[in-house]
PDB file of N, CA and C in Angstrom:
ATOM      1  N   UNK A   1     -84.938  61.091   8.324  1.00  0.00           N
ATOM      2  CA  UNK A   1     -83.819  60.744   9.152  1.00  0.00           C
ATOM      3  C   UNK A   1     -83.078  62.002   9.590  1.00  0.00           C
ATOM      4  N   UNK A   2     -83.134  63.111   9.177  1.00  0.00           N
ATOM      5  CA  UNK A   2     -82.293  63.974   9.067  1.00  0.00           C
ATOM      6  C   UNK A   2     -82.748  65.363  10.344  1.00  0.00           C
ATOM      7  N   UNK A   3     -84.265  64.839   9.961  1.00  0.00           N
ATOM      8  CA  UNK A   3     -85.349  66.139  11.127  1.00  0.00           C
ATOM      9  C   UNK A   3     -84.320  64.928  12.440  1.00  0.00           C
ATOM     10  N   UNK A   4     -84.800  63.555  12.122  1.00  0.00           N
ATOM     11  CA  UNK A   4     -84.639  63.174  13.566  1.00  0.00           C
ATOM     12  C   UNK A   4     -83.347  63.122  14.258  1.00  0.00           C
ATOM     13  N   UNK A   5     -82.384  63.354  13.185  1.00  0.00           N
ATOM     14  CA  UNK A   5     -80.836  63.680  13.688  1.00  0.00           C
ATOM     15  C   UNK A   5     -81.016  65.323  14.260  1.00  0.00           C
ATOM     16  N   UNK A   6     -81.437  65.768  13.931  1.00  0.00           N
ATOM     17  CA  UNK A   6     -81.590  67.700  14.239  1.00  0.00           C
ATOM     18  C   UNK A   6     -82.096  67.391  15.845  1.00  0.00           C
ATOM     19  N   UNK A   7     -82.745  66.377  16.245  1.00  0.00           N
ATOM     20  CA  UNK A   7     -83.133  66.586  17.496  1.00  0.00           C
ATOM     21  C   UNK A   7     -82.416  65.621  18.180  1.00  0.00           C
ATOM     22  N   UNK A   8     -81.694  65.144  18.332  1.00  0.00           N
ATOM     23  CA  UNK A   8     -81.061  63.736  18.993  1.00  0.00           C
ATOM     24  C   UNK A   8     -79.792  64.686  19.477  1.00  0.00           C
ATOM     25  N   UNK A   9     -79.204  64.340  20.814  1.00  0.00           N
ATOM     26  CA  UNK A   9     -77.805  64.929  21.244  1.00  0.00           C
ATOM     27  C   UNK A   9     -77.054  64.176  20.383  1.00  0.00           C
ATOM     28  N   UNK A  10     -75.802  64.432  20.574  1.00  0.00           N
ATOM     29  CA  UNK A  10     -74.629  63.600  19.984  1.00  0.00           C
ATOM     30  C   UNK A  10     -74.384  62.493  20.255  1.00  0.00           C
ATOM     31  N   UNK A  11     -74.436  62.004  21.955  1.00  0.00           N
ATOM     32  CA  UNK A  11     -74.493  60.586  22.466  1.00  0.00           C
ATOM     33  C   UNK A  11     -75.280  59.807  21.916  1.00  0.00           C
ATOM     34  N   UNK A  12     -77.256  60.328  21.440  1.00  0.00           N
ATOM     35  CA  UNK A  12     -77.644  59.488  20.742  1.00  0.00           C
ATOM     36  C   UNK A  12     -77.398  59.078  19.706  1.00  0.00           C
ATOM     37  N   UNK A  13     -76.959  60.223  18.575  1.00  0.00           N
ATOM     38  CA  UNK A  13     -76.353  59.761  17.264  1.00  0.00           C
ATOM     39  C   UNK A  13     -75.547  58.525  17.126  1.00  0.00           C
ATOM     40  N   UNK A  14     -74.576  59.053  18.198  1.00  0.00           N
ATOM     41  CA  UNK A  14     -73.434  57.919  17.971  1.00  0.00           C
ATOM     42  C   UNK A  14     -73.947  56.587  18.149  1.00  0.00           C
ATOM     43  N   UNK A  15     -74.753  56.406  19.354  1.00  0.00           N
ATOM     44  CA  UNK A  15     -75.197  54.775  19.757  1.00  0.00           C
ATOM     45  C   UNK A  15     -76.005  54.513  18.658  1.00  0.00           C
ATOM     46  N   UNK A  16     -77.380  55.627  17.732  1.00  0.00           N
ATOM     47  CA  UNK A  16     -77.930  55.279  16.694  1.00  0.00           C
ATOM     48  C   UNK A  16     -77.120  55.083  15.768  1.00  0.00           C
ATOM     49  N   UNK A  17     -76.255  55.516  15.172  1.00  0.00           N
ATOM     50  CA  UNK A  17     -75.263  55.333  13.796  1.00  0.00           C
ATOM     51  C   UNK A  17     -74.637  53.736  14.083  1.00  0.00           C
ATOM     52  N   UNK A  18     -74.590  53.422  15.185  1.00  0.00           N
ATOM     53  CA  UNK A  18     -73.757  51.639  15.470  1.00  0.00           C
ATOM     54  C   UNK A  18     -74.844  51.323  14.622  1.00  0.00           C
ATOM     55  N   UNK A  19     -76.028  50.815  14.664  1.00  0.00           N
ATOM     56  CA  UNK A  19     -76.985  50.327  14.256  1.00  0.00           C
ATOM     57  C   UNK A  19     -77.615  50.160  12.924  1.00  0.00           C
ATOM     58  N   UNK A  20     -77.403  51.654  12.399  1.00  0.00           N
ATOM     59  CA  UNK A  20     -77.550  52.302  10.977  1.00  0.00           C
ATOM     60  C   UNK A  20     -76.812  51.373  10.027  1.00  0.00           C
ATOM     61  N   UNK A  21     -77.852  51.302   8.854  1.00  0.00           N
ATOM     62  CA  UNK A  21     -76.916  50.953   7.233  1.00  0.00           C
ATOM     63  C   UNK A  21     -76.051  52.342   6.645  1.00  0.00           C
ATOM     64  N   UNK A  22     -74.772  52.083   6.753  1.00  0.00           N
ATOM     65  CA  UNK A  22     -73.964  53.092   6.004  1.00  0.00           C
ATOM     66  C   UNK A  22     -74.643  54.829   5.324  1.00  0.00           C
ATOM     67  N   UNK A  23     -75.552  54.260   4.152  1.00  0.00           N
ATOM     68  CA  UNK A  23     -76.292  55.173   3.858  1.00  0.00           C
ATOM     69  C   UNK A  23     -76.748  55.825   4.961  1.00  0.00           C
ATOM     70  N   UNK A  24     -77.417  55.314   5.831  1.00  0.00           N
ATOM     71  CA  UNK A  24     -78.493  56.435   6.548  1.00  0.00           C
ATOM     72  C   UNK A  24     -77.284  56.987   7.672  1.00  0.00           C
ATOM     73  N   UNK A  25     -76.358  56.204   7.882  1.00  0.00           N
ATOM     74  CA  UNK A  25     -75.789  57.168   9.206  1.00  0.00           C
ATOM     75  C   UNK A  25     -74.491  58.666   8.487  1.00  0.00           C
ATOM     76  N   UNK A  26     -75.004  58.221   7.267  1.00  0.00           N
ATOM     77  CA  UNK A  26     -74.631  60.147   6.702  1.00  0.00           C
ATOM     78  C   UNK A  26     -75.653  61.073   6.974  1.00  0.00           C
ATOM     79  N   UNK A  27     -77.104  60.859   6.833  1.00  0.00           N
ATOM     80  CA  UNK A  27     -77.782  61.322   7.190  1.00  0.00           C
ATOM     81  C   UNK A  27     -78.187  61.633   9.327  1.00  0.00           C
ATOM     82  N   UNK A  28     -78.005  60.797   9.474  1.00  0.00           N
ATOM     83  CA  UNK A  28     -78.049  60.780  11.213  1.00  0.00           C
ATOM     84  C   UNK A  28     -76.672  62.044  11.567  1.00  0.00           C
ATOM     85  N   UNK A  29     -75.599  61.535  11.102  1.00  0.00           N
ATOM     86  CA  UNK A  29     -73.865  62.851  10.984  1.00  0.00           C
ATOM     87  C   UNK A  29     -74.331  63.761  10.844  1.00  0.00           C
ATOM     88  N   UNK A  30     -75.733  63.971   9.538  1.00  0.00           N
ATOM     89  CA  UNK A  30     -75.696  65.283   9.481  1.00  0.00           C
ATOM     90  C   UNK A  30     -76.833  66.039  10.478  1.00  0.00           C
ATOM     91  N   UNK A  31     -76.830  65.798  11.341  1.00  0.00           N
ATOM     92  CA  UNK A  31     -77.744  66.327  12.423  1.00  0.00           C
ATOM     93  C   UNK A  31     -77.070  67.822  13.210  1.00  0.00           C
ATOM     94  N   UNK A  32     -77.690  68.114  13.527  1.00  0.00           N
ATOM     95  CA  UNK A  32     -77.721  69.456  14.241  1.00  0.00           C
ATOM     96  C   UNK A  32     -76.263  69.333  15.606  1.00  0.00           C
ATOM     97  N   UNK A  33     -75.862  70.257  16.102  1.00  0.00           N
ATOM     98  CA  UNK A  33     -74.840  70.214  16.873  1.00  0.00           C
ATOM     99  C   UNK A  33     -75.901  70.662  18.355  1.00  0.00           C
ATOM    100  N   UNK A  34     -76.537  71.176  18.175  1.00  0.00           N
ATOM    101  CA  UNK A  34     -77.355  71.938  18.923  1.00  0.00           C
ATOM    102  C   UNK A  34     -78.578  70.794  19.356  1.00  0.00           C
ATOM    103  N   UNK A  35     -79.172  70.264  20.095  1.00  0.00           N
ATOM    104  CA  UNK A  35     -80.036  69.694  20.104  1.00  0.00           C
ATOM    105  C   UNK A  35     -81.439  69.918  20.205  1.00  0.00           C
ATOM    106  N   UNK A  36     -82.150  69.564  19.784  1.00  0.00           N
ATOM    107  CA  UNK A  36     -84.054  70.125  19.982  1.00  0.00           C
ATOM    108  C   UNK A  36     -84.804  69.385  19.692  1.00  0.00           C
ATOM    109  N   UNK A  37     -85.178  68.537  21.244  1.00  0.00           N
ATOM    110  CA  UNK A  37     -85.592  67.716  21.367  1.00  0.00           C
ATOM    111  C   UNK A  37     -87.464  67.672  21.345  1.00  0.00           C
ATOM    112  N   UNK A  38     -88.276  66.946  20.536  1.00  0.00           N
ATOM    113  CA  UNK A  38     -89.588  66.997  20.269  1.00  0.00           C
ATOM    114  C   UNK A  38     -90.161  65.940  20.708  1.00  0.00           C
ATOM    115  N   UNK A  39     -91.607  66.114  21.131  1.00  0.00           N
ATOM    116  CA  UNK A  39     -92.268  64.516  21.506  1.00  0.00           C
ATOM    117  C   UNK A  39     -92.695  63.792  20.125  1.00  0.00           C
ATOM    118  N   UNK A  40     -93.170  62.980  20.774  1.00  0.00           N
ATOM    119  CA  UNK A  40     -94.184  62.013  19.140  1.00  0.00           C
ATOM    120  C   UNK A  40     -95.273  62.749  18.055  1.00  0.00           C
ATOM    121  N   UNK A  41     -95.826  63.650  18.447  1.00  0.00           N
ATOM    122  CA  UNK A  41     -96.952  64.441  17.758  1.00  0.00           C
ATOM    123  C   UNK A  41     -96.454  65.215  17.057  1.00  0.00           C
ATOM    124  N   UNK A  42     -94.813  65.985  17.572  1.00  0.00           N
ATOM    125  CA  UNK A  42     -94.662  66.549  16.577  1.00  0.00           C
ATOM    126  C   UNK A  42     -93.465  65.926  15.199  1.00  0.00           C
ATOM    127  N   UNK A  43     -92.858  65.009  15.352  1.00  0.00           N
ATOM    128  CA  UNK A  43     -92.328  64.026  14.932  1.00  0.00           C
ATOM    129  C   UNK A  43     -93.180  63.373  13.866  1.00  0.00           C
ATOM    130  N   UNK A  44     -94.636  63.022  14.146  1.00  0.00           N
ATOM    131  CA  UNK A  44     -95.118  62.675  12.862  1.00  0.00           C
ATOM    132  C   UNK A  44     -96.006  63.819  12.133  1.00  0.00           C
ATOM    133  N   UNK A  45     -96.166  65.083  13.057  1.00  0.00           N
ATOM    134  CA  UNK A  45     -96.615  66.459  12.376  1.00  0.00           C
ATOM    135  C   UNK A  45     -95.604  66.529  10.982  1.00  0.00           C
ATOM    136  N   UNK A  46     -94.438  66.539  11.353  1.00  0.00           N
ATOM    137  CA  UNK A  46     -93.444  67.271  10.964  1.00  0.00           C
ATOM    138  C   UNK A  46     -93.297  65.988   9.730  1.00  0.00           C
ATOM    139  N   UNK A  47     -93.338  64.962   9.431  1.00  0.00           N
ATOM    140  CA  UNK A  47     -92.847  63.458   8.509  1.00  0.00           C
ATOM    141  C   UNK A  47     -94.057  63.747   7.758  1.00  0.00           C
ATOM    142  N   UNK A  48     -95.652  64.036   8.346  1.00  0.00           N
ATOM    143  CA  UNK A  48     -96.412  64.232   7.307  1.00  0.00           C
ATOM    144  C   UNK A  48     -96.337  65.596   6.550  1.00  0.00           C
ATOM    145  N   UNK A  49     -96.438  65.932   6.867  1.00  0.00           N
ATOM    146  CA  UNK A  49     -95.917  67.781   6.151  1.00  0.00           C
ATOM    147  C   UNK A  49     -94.950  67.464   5.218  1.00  0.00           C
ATOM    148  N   UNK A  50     -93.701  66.842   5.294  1.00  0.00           N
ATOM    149  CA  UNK A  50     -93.067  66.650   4.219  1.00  0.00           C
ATOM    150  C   UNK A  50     -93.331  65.441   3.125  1.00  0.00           C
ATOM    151  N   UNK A  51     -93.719  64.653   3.635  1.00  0.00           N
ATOM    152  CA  UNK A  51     -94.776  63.705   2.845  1.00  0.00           C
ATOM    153  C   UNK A  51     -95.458  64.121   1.888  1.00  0.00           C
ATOM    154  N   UNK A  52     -96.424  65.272   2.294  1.00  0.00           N
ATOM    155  CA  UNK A  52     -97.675  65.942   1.676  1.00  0.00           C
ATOM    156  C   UNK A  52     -96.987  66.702   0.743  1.00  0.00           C
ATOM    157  N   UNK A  53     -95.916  67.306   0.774  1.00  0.00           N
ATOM    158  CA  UNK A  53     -95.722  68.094  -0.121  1.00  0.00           C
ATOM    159  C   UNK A  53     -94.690  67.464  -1.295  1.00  0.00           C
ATOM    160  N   UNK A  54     -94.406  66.397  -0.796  1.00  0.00           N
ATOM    161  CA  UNK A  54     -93.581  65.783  -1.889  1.00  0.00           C
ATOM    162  C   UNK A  54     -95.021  64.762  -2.433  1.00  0.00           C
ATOM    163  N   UNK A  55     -96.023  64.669  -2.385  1.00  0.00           N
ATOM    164  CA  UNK A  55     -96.959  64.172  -3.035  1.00  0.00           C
ATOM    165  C   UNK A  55     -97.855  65.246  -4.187  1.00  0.00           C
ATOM    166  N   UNK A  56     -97.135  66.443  -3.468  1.00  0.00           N
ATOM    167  CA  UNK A  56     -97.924  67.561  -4.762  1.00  0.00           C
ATOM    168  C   UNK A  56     -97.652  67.378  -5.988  1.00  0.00           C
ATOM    169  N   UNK A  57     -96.633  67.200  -6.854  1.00  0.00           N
ATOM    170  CA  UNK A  57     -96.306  66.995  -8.038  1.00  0.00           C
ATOM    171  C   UNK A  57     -96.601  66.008  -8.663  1.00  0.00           C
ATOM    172  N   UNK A  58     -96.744  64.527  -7.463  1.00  0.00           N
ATOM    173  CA  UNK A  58     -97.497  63.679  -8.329  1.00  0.00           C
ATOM    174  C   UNK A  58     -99.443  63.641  -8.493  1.00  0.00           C
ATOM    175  N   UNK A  59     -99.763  64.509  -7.848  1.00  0.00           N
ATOM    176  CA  UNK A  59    -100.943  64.656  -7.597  1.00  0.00           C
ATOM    177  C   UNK A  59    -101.425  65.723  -8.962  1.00  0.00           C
ATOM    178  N   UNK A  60    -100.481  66.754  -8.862  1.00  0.00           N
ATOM    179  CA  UNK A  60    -100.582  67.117 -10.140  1.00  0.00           C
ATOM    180  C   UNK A  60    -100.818  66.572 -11.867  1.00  0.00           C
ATOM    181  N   UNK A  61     -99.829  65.807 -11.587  1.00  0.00           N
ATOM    182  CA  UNK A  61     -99.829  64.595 -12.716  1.00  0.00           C
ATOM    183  C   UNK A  61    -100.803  63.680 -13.445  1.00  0.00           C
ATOM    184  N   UNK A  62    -101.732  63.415 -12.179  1.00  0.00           N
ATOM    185  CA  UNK A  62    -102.912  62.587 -11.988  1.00  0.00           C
ATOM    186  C   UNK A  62    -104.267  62.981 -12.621  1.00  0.00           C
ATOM    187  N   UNK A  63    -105.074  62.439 -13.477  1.00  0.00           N
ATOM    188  CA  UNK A  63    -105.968  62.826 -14.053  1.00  0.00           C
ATOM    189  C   UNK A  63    -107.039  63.189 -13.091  1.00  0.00           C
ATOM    190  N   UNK A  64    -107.908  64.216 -14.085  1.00  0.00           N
ATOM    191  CA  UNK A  64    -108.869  64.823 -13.121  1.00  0.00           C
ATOM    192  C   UNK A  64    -109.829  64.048 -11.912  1.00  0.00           C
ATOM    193  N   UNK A  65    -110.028  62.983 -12.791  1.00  0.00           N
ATOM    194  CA  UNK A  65    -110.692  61.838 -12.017  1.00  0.00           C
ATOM    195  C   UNK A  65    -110.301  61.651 -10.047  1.00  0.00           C
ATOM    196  N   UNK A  66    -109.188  61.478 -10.291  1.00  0.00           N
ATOM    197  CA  UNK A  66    -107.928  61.218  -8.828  1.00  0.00           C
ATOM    198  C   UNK A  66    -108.610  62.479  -7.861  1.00  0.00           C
ATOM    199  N   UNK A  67    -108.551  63.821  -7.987  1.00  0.00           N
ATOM    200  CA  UNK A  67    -108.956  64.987  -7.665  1.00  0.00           C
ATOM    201  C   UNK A  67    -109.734  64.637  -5.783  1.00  0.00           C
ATOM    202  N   UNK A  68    -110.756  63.975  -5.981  1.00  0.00           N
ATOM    203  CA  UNK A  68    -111.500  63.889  -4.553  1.00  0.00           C
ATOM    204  C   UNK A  68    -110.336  62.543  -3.979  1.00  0.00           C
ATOM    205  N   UNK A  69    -109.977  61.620  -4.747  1.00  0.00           N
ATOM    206  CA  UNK A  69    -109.090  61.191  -3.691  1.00  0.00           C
ATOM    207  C   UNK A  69    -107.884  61.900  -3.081  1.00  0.00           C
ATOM    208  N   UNK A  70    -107.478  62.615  -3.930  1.00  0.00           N
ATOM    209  CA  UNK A  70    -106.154  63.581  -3.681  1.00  0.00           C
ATOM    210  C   UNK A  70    -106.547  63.984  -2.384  1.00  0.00           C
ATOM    211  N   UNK A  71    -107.976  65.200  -1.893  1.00  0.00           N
ATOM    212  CA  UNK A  71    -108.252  66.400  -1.703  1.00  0.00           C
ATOM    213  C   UNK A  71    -108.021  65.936   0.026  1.00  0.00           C
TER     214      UNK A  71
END
């Protein structure tokens, strides 16, 4: 939520935050002042990349077996 507040102007925030559950429109607020706006490719470039790396530690965890599904 937070990459996609970094790229949204302020006008969008605001009309997105009407919409938002409480929780997430702290996250949408905390968006960038500056805007930088991205298409779709890199939007889910950017969601899997952080995905992947918050899956390292549990991948770690995982017995050797897991290994080729991990890879």
């Amino acid at each position: 939520m937070v990459t996609l507040a970094e790229r949204m102007s302020h006008d969008e925030l605001v009309r997105l935050g009407a919409w938002l559950p409480e929780k997430l429109q702290a996250a949408a607020h905390a968006g960038s002042p500056a805007c930088e706006p991205f298409g779709a490719d890199e939007a889910v470039l950017g969601t899997l990349e952080r995905e992947v790396a918050e899956m390292e530690p549990v991948r770690q965890r995982l017995p050797r077996e897991f290994d080729a599904l991990m890879a």
